[in-house]
C-alpha atoms as a PDB file:
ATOM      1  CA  UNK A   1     -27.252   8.990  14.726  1.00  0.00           C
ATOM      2  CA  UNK A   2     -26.450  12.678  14.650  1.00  0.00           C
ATOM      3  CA  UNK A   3     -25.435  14.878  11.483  1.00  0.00           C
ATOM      4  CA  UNK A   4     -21.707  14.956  12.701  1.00  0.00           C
ATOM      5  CA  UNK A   5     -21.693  11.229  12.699  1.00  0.00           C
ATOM      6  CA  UNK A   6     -23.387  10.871   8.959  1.00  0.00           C
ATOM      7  CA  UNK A   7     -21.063  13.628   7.861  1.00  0.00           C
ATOM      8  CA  UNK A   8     -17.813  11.761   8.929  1.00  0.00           C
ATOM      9  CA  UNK A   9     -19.513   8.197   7.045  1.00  0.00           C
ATOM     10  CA  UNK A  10     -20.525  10.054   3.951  1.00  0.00           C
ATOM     11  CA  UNK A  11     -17.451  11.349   3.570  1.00  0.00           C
ATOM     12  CA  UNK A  12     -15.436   8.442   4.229  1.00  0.00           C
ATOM     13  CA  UNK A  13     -18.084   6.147   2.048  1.00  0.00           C
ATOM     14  CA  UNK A  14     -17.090   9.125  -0.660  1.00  0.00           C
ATOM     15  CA  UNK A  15     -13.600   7.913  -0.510  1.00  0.00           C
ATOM     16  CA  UNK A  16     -13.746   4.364  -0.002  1.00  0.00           C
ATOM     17  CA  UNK A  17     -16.222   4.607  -3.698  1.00  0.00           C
ATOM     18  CA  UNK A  18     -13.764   6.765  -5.380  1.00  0.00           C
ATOM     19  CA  UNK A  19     -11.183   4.057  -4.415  1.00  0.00           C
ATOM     20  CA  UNK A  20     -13.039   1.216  -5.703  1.00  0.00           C
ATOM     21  CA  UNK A  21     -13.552   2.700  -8.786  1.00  0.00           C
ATOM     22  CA  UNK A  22      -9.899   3.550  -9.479  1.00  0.00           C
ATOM     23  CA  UNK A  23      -8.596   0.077  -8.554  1.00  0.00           C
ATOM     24  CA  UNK A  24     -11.484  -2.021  -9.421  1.00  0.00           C
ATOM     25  CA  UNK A  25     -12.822  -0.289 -12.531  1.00  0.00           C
ATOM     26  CA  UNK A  26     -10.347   2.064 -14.208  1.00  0.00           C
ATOM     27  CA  UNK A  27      -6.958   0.524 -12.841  1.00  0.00           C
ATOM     28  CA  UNK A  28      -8.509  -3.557 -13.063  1.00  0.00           C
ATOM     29  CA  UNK A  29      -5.049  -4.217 -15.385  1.00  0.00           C
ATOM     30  CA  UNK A  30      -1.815  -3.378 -14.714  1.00  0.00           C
ATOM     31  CA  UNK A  31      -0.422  -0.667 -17.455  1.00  0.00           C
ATOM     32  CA  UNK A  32       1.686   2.454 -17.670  1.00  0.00           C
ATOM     33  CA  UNK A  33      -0.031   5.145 -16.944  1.00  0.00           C
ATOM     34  CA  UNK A  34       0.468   7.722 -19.229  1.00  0.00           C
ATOM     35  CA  UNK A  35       1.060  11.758 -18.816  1.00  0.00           C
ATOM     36  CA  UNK A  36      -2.184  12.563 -20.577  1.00  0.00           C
ATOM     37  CA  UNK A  37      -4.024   9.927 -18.197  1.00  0.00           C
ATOM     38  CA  UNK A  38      -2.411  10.929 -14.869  1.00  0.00           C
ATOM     39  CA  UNK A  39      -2.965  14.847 -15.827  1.00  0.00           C
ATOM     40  CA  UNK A  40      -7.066  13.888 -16.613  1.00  0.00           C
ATOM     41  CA  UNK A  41      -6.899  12.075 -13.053  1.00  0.00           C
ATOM     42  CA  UNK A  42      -4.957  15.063 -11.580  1.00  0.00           C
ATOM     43  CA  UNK A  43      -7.947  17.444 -12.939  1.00  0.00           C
ATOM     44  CA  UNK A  44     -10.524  15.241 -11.314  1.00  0.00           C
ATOM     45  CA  UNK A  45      -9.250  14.950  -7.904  1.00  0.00           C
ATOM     46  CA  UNK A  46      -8.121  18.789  -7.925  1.00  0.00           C
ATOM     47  CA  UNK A  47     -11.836  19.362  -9.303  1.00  0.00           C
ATOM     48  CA  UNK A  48     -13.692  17.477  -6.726  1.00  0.00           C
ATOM     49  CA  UNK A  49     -11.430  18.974  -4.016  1.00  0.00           C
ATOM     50  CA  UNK A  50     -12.757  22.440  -5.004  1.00  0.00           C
ATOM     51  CA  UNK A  51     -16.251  21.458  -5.307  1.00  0.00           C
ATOM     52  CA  UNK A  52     -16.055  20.515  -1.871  1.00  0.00           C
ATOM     53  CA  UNK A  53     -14.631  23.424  -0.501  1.00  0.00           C
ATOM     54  CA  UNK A  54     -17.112  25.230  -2.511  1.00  0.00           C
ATOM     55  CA  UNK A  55     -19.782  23.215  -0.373  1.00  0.00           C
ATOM     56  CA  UNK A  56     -18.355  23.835   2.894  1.00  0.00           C
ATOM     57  CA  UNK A  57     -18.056  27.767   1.688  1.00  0.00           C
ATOM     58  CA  UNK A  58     -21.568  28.161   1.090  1.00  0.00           C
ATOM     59  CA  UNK A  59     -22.590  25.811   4.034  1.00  0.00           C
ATOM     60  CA  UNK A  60     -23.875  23.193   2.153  1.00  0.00           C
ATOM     61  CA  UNK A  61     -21.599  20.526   3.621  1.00  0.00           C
ATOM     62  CA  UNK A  62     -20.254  20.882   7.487  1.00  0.00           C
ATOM     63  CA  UNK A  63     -23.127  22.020   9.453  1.00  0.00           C
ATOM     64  CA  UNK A  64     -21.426  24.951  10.413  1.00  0.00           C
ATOM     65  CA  UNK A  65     -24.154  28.015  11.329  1.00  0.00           C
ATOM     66  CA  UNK A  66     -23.508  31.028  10.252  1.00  0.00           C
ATOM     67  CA  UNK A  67     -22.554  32.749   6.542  1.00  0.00           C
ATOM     68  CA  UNK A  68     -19.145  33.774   8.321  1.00  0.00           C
ATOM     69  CA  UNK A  69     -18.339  30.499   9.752  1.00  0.00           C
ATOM     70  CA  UNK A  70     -19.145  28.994   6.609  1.00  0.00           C
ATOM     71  CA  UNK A  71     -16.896  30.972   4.977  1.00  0.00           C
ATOM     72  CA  UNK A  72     -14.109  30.823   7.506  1.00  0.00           C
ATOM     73  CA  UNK A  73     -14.672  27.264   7.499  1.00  0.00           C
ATOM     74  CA  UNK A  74     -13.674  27.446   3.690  1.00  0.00           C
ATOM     75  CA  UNK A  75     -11.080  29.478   3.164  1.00  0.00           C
ATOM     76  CA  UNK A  76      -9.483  27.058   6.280  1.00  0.00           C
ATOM     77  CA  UNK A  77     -10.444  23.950   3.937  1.00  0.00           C
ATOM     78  CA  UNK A  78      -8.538  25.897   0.737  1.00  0.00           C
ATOM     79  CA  UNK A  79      -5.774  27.022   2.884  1.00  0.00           C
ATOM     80  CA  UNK A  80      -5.135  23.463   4.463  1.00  0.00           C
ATOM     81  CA  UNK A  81      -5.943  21.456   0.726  1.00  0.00           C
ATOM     82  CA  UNK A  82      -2.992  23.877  -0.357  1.00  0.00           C
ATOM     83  CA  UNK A  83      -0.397  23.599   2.359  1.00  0.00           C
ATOM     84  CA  UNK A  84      -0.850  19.603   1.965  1.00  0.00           C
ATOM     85  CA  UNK A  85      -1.140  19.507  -1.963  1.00  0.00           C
ATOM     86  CA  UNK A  86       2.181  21.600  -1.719  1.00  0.00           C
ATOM     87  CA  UNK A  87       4.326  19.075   0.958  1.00  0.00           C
ATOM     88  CA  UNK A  88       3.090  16.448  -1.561  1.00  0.00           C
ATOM     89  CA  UNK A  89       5.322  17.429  -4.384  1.00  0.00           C
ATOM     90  CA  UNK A  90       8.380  16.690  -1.804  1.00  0.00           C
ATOM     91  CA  UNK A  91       6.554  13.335  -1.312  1.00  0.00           C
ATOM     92  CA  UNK A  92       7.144  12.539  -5.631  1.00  0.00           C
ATOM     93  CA  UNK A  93      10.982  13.470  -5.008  1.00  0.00           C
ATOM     94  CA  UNK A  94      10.938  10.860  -2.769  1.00  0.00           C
ATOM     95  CA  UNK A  95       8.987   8.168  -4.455  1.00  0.00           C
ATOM     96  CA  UNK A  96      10.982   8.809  -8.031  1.00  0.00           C
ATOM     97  CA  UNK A  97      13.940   8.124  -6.030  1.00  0.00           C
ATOM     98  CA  UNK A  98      12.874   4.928  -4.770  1.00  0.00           C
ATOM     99  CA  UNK A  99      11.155   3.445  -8.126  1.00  0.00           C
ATOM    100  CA  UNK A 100      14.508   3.986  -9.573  1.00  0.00           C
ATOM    101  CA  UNK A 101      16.685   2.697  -6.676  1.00  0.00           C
ATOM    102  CA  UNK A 102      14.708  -0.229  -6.926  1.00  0.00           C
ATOM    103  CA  UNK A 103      13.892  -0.202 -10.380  1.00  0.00           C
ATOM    104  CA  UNK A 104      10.481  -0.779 -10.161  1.00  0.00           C
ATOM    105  CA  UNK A 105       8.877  -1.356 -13.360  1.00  0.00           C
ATOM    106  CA  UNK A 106       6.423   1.237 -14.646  1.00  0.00           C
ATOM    107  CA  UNK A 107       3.808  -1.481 -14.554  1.00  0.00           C
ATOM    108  CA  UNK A 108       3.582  -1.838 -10.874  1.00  0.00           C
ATOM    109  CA  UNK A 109       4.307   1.790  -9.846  1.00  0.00           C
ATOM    110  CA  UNK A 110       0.435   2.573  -9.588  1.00  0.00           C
ATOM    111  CA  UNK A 111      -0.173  -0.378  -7.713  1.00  0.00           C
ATOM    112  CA  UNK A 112       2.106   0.112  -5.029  1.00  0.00           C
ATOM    113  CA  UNK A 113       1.231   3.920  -4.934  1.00  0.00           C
ATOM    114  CA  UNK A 114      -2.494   2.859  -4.668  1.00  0.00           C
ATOM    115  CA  UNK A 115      -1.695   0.885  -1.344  1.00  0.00           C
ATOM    116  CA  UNK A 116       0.819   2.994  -0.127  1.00  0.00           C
ATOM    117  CA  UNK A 117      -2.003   6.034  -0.055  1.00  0.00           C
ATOM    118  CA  UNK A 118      -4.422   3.684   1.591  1.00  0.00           C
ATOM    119  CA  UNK A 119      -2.175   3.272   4.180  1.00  0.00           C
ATOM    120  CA  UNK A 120      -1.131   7.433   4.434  1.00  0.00           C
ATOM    121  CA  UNK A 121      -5.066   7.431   4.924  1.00  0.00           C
ATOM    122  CA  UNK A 122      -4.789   5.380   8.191  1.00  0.00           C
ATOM    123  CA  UNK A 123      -1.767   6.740   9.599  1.00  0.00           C
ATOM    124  CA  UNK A 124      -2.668  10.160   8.783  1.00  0.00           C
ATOM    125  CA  UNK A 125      -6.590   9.983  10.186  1.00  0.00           C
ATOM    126  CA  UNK A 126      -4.656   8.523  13.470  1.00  0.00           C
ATOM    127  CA  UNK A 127      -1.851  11.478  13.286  1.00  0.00           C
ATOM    128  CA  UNK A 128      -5.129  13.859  12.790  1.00  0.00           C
ATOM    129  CA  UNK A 129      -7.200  13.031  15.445  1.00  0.00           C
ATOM    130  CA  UNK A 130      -4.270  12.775  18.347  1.00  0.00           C
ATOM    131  CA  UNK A 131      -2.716  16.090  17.370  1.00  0.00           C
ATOM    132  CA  UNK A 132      -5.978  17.544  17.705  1.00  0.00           C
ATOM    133  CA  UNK A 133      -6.486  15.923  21.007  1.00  0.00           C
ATOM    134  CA  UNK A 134      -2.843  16.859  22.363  1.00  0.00           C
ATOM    135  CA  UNK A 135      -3.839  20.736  21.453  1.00  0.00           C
ATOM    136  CA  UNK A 136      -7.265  20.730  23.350  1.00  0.00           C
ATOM    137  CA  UNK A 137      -6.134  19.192  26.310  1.00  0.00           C
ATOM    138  CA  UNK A 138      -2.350  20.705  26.331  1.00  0.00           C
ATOM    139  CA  UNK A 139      -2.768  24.194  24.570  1.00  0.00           C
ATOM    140  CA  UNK A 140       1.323  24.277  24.927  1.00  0.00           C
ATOM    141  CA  UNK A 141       1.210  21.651  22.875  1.00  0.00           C
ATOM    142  CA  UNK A 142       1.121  24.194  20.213  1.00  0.00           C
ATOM    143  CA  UNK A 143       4.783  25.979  21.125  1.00  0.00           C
ATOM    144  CA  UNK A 144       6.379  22.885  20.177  1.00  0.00           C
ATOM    145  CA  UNK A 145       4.782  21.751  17.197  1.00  0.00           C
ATOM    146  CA  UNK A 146       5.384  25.551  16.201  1.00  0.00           C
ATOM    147  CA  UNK A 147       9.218  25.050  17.244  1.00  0.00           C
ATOM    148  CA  UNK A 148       9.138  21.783  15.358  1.00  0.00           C
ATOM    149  CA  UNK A 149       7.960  23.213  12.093  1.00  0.00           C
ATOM    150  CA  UNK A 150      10.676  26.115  11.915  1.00  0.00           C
ATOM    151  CA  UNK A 151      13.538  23.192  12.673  1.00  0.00           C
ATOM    152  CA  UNK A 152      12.223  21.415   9.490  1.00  0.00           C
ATOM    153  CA  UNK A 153      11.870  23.857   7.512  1.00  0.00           C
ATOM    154  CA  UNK A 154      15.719  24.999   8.246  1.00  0.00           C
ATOM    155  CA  UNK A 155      16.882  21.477   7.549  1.00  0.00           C
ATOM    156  CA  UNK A 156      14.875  20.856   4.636  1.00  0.00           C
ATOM    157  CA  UNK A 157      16.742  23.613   2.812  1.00  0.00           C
ATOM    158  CA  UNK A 158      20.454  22.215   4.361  1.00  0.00           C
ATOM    159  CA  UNK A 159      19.593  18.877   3.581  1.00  0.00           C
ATOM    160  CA  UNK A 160      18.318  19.911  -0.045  1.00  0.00           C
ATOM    161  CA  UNK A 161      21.395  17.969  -1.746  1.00  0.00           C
ATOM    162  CA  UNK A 162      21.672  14.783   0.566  1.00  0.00           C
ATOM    163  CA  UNK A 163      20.971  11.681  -0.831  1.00  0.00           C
ATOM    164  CA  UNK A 164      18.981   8.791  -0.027  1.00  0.00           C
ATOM    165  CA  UNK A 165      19.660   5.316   0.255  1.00  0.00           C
ATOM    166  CA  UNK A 166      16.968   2.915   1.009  1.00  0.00           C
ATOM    167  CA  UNK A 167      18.979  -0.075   1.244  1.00  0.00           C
ATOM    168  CA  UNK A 168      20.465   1.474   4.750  1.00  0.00           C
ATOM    169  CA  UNK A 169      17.534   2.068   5.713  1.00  0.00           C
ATOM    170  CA  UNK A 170      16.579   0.590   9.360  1.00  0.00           C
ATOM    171  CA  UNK A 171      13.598  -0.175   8.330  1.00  0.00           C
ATOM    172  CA  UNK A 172      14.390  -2.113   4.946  1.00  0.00           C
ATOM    173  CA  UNK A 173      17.317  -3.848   7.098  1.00  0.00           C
ATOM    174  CA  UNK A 174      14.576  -4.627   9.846  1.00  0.00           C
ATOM    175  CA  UNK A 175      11.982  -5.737   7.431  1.00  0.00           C
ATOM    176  CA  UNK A 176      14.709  -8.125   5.973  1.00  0.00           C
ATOM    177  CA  UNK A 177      15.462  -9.808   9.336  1.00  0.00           C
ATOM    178  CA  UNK A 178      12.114 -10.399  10.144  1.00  0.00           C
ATOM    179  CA  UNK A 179      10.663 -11.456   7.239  1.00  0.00           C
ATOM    180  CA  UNK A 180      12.387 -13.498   3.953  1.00  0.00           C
ATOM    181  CA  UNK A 181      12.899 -11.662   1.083  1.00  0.00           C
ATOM    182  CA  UNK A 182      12.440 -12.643  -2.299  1.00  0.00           C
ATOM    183  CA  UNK A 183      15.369 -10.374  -4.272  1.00  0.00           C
ATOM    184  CA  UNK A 184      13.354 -10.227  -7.624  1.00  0.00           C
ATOM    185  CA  UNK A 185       9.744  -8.853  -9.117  1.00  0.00           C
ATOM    186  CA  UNK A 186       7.212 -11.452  -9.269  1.00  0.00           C
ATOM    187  CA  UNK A 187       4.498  -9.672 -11.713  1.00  0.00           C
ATOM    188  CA  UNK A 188       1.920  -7.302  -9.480  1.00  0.00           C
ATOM    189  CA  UNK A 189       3.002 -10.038  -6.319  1.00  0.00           C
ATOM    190  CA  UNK A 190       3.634  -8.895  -3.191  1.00  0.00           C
ATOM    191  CA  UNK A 191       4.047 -11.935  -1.842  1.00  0.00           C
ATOM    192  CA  UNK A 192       5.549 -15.698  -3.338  1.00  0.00           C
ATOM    193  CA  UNK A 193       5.748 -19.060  -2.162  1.00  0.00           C
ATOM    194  CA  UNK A 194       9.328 -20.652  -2.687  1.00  0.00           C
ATOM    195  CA  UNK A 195      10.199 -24.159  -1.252  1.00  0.00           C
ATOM    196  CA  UNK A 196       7.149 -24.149   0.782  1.00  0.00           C
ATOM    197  CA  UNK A 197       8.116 -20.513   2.746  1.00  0.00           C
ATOM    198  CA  UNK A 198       6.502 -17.317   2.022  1.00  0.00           C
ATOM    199  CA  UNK A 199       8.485 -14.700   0.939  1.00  0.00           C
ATOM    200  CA  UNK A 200       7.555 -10.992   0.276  1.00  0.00           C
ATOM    201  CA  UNK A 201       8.806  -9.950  -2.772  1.00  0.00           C
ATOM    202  CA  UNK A 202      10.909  -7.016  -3.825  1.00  0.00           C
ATOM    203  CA  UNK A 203       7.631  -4.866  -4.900  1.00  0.00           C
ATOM    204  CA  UNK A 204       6.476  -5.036  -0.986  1.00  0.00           C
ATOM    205  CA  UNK A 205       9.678  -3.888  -0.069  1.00  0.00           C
ATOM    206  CA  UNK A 206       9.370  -1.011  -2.313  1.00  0.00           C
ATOM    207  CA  UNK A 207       5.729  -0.294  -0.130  1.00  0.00           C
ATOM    208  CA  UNK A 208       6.820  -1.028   3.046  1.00  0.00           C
ATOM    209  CA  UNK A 209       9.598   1.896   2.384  1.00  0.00           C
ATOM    210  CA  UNK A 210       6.483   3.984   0.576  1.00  0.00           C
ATOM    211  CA  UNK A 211       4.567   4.046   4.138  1.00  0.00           C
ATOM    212  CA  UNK A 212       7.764   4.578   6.039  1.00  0.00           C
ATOM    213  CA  UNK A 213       8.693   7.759   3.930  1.00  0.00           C
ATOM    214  CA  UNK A 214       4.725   9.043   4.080  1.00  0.00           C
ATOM    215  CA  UNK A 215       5.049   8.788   7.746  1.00  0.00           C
ATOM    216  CA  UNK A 216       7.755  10.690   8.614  1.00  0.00           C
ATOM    217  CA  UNK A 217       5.759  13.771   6.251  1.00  0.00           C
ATOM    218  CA  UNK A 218       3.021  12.935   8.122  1.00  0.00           C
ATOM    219  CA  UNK A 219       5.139  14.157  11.253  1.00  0.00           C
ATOM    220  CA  UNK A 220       5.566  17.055   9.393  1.00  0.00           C
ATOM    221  CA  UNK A 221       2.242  17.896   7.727  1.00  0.00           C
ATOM    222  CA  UNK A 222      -0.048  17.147  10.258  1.00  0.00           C
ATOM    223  CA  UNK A 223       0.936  20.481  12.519  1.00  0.00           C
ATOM    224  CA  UNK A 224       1.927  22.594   9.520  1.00  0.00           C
ATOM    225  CA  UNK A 225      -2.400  22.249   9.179  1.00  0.00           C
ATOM    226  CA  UNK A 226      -3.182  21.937  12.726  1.00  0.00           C
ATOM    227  CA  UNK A 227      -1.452  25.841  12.735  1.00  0.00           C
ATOM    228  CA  UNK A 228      -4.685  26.761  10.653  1.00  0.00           C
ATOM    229  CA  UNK A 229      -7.256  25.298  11.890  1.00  0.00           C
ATOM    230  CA  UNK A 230      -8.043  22.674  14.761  1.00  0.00           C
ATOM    231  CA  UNK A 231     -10.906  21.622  13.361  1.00  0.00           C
ATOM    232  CA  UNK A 232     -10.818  17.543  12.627  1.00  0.00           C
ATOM    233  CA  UNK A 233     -13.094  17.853  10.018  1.00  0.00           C
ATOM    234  CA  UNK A 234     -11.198  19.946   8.073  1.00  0.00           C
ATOM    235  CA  UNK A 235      -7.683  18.714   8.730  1.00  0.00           C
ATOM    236  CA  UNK A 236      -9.171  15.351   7.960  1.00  0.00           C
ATOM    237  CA  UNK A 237     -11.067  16.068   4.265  1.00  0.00           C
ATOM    238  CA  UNK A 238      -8.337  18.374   3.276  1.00  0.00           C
ATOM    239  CA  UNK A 239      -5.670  15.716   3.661  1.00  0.00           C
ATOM    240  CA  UNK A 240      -7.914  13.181   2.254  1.00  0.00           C
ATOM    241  CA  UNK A 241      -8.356  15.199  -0.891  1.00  0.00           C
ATOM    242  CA  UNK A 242      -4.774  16.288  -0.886  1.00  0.00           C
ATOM    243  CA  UNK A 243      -3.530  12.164  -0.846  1.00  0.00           C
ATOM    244  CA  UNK A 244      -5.941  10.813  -3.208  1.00  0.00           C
ATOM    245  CA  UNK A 245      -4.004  13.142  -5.924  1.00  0.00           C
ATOM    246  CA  UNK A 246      -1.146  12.365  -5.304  1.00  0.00           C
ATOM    247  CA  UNK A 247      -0.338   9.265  -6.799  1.00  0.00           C
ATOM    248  CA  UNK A 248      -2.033  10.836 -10.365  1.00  0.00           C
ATOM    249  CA  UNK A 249       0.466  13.991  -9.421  1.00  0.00           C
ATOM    250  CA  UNK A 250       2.797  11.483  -9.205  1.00  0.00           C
ATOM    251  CA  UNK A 251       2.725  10.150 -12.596  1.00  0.00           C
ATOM    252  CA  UNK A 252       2.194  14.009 -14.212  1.00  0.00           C
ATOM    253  CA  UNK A 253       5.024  15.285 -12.516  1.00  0.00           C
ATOM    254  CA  UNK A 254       7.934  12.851 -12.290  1.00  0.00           C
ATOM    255  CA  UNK A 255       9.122  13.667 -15.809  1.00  0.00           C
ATOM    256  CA  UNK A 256       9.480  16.816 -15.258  1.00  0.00           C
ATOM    257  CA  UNK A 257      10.896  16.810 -11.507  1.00  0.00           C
ATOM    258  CA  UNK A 258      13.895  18.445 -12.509  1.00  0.00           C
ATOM    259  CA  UNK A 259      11.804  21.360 -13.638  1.00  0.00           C
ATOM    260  CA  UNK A 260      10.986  22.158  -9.449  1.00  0.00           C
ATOM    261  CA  UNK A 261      14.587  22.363  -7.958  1.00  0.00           C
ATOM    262  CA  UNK A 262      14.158  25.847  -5.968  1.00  0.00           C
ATOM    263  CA  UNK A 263      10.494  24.834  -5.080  1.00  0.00           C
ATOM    264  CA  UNK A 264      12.360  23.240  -1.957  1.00  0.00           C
ATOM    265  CA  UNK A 265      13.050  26.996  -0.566  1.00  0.00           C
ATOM    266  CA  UNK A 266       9.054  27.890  -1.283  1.00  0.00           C
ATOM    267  CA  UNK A 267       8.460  24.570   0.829  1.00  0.00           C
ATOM    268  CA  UNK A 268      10.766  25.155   3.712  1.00  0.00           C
ATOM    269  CA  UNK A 269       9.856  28.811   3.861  1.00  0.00           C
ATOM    270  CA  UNK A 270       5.891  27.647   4.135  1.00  0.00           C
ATOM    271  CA  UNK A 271       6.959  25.474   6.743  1.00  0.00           C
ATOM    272  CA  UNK A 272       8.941  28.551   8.593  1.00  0.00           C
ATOM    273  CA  UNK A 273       5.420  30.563   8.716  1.00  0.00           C
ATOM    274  CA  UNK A 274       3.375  27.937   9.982  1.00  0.00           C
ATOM    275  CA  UNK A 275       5.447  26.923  12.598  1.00  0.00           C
ATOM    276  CA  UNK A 276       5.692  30.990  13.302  1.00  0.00           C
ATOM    277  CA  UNK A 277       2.358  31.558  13.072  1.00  0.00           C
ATOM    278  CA  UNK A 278       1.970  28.216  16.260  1.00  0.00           C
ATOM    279  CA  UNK A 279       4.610  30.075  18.309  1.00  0.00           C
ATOM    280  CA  UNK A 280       2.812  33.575  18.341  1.00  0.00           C
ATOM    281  CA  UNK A 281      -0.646  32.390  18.445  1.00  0.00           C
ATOM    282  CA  UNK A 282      -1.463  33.595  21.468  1.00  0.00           C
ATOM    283  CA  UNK A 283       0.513  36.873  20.606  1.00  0.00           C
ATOM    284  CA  UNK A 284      -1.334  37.866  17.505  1.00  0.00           C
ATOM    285  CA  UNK A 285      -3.434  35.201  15.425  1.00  0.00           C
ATOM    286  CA  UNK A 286      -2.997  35.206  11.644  1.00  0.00           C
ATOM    287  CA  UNK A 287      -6.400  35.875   9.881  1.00  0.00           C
ATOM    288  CA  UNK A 288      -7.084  32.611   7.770  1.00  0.00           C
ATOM    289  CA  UNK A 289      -7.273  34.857   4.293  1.00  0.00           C
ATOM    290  CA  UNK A 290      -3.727  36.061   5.277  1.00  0.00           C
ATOM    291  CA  UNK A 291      -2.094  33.250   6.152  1.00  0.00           C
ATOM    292  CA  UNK A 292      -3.737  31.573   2.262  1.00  0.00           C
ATOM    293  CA  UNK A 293      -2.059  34.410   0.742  1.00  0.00           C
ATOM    294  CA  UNK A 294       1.396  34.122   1.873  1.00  0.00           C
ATOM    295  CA  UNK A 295       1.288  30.509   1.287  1.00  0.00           C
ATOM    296  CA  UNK A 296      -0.064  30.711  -2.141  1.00  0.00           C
ATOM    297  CA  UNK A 297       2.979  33.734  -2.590  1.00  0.00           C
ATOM    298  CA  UNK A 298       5.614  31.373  -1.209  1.00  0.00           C
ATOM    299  CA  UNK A 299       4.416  28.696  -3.570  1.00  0.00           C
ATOM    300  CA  UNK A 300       4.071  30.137  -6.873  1.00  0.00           C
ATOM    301  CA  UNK A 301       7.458  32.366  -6.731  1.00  0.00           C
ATOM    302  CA  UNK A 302       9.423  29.010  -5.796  1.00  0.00           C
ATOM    303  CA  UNK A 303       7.466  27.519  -8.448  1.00  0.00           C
ATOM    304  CA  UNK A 304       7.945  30.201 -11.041  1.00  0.00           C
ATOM    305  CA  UNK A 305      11.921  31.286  -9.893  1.00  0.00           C
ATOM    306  CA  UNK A 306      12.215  27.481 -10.613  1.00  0.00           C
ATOM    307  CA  UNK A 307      10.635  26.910 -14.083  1.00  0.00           C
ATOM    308  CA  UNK A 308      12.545  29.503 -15.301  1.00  0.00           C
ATOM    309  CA  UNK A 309      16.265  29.000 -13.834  1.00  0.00           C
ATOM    310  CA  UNK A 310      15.735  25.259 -15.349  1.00  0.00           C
ATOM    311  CA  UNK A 311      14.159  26.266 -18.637  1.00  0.00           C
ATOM    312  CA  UNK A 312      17.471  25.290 -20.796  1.00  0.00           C
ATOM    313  CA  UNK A 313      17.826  22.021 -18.043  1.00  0.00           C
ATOM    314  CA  UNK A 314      17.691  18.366 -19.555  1.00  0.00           C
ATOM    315  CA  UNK A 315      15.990  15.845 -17.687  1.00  0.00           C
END
């Protein structure tokens, strides 16, 4: 077996530990997790993200030759981690909108966010890995997921104030057709046995709309990070790192989600320079440290602009 390969299964037997130890050890009972607990959690995964980056920066981790490769290789891990860490917050609008559609107990929220990420993990490895192929083998590939990226980020910012309703969903209508419904919580259950017929219960609904939502930002993600680097090692660990946050993000944030209403502009116009920087690749390529900047610019002005035209906002 060659380095690449034991890279790829150290890296995944990385997450599948860290996984195990958040649902088997430190998330065994369902409770509500608290601010203070999901910022700690928050901390960790931003912290381990960083250490890695700091081992592919100093070539410790990638097998990349070369001190300028390993560097390159870093900044395109930090510049990545960010982009995806950033699209995540738009993820949390969407999930606080469905826990209280549905009114999903506090209880259960981590549970269904801890399967829902597994599930981003899959989709988003299998997302990875064919957008990467689709580039090498059709470079104009690139044009369109370019093209693609400036279209979303126009409608994200006209679609800012439309509202959501996952009970017209296709899917959730689809799901109900093929599959009985049980129009209740059972506890943690996904799944109940009534009159001898197994019926999924309203908590499964609630994660089979979870992985429908992370899908379609998926779609969207997946090129705004191709656009920095093709690498699938890269795309892959800096996603990883960016989804195992975000259900602790999740339960930081959603108190104060009212706090980030103009971050939606810093998102869209992210998404607007990606997708530019895919359409005149072949015209002028972006310099990795550039490109970092600008997106960390984008960011923390939306950010900032928004903290302080909500500061006299109620929740």
């Amino acid at each position: 077996m060659n380095d690449n390969s034991l890279l790829w299964l150290g890296f995944n037997a990385f997450v599948l530990l860290m996984l195990a130890l958040d649902l088997g050890v430190f998330h065994r009972k369902s409770h509500v997790v608290g601010i203070k607990e999901a910022l700690a959690w928050s901390g960790v995964w931003i912290a381990l993200a960083l250490v890695f980056n700091g081992l592919i920066y100093f070539g410790i981790v990638g097998g990349y030759e070369g001190a300028e490769l390993q560097k390159q290789k870093g900044m395109e891990f930090l510049t990545g981690y960010l982009i995806e860490k950033s699209l995540s917050i738009d993820n949390i609008f969407v999930f606080l909108l469905i826990f209280t559609f549905f009114k999903v107990p506090q209880l259960y929220q981590h549970k269904v966010l801890f399967w829902g990420i597994i599930g981003a993990l899959v989709m988003r490895a299998i997302f990875i890995f064919a957008g990467v192929a689709l580039i090498e083998k059709f470079h104009w590939i690139i044009y369109v997921f370019g093209v693609f990226l400036i279209i979303t980020g126009i409608n994200m910012v006209r679609n800012k104030n439309k509202q959501l309703d996952p009970e017209k969903s296709l899917v959730i209508k689809g799901f109900r057709k093929i599959f009985p419904v049980h129009n209740s919580y059972d506890g943690s259950k996904f799944f109940v046995t009534l009159n001898g017929k197994r019926h999924a219960t309203l908590l499964f609904v609630v994660l089979v709309f979870i992985e429908f939502t992370d899908l379609i930002f998926a779609v969207d993600s997946i090129p705004a990070i191709l656009a920095i680097t093709p690498d699938p090692f890269i795309v892959y660990t800096s996603n990883v790192f960016a989804i195992l946050g975000l259900r602790s993000l999740y339960f930081a944030l959603a108190g104060i989600m009212h706090r980030f209403a103009y971050l939606v502009y810093g998102l869209a116009a992210v998404l607007v320079f990606v997708g530019l920087k895919m359409v005149f690749v072949d015209v002028y390529k972006i310099p990795v440290q550039y490109s970092l900047l600008v997106i960390a610019i984008l960011l923390a002005a939306s950010i900032f602009y928004s903290i302080y035209k909500t500061r006299k906002t109620k929740a």
